[in-house]
Protein backbone atom coordinates (compact mmCIF):
# COMPACT_ATOMS: atom_id res chain seq x y z
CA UNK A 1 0.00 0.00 0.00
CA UNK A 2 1.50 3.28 -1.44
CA UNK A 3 1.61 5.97 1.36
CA UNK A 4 0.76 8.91 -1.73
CA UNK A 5 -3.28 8.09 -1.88
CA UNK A 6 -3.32 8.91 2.52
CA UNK A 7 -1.02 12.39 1.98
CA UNK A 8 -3.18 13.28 -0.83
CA UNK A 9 -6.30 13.04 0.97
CA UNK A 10 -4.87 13.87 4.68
CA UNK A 11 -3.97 17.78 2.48
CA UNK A 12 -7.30 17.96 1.06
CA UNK A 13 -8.96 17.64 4.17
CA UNK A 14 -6.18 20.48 5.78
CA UNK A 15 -6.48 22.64 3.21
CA UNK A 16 -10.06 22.60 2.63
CA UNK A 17 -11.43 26.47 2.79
CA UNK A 18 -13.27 26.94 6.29
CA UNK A 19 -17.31 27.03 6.33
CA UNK A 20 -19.35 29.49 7.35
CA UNK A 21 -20.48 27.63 10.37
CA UNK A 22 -17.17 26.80 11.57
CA UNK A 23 -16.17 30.79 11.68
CA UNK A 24 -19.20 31.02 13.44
CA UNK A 25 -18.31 28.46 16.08
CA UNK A 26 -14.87 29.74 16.89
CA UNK A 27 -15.66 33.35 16.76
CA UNK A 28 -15.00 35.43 19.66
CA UNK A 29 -17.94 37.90 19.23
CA UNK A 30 -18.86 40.30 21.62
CA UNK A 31 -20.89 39.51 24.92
CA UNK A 32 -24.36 38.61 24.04
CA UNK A 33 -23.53 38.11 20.36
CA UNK A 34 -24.41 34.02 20.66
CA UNK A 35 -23.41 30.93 22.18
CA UNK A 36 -19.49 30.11 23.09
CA UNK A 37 -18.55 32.25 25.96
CA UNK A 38 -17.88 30.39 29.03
CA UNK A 39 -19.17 27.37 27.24
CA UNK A 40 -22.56 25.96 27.37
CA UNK A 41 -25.49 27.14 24.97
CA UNK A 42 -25.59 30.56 27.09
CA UNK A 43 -29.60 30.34 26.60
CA UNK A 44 -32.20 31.45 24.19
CA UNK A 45 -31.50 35.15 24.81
CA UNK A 46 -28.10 34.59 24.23
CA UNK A 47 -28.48 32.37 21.29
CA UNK A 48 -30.44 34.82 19.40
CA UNK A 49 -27.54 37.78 19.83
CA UNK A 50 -28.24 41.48 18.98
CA UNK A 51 -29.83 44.05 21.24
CA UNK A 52 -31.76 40.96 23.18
CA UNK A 53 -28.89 39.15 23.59
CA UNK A 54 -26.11 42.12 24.47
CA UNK A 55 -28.93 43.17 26.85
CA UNK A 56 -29.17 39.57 28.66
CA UNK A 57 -25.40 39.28 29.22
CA UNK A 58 -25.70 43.08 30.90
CA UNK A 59 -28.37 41.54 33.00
CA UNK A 60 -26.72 38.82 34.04
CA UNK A 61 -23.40 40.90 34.67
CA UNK A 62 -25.26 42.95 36.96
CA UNK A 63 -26.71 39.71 38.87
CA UNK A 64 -23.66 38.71 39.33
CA UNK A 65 -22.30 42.09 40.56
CA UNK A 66 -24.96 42.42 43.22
CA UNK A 67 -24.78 38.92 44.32
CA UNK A 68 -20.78 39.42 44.85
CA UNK A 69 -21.19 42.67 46.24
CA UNK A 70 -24.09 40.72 49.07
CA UNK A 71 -21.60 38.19 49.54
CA UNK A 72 -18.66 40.77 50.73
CA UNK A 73 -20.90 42.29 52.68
CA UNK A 74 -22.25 39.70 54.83
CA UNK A 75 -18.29 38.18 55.03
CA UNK A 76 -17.28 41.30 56.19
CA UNK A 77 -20.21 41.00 59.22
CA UNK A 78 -19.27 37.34 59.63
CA UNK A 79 -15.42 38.60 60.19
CA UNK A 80 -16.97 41.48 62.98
CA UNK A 81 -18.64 39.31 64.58
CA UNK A 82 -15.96 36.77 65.04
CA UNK A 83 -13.69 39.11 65.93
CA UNK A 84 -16.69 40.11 68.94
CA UNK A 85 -16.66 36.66 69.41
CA UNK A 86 -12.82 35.83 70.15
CA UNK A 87 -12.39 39.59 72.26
CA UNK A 88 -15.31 38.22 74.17
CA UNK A 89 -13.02 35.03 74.99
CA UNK A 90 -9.84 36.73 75.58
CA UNK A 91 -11.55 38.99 78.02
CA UNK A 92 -12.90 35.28 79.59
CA UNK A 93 -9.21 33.60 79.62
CA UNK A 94 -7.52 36.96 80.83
CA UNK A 95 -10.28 36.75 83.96
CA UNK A 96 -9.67 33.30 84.43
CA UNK A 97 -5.78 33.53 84.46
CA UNK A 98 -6.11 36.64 86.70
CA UNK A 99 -8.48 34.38 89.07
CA UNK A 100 -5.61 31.66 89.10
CA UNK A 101 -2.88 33.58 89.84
CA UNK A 102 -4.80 35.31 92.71
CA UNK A 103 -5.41 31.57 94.34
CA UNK A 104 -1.38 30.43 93.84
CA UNK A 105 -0.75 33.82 95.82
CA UNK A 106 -3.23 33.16 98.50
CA UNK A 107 -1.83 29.81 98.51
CA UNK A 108 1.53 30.68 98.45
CA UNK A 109 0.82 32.81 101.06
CA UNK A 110 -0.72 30.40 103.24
CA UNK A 111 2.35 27.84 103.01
CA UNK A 112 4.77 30.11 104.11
């Protein structure tokens, strides 16, 4: 078996001109302009690109910006009120260590 018939056909098939629905597949595009960014289908809106579809991607930008933006701020009250929490307990073990060292004095005192 001659090798010539496979090279032939292997440089047809590179060389081939790209379709129209292949540039359409790998296009970057603008947000909202179609499928393909971030993978998946993207959705209906999406899909059908233009005005409908620009204006879905803004609206889901903006979900996405509140949600983040609710996220930091209830981290930033979960980090407050840890840091009441572990003052609280400092305050506890400082009370407690003061409490001990007043009984080893009293004791100490009592042994002599």
């Amino acid at each position: 078996m001659s090798l010539r018939p496979l090279l032939a056909s292997s440089t047809r098939i590179i060389s081939r001109p790209v379709t129209v629905l292949q540039k359409c597949l790998y296009s970057g595009g603008e947000r909202g302009s179609g499928a393909g960014k971030g993978g998946g289908a993207g959705g209906t809106i999406r899909e059908s690109g233009g005005k409908m579809g620009e204006m879905g991607a803004a609206k889901e930008d903006e979900y996405f910006y509140k949600k983040q933006k609710e996220q930091l701020a209830s981290l930033k009250e979960h980090s407050h009120t840890e840091i009441a929490f572990h003052e609280e307990q400092i305050k506890q073990h400082q009370d407690a260590i003061a409490r001990h060292q007043k009984l080893l004095k009293e004791s100490e005192q009592g042994n002599s």
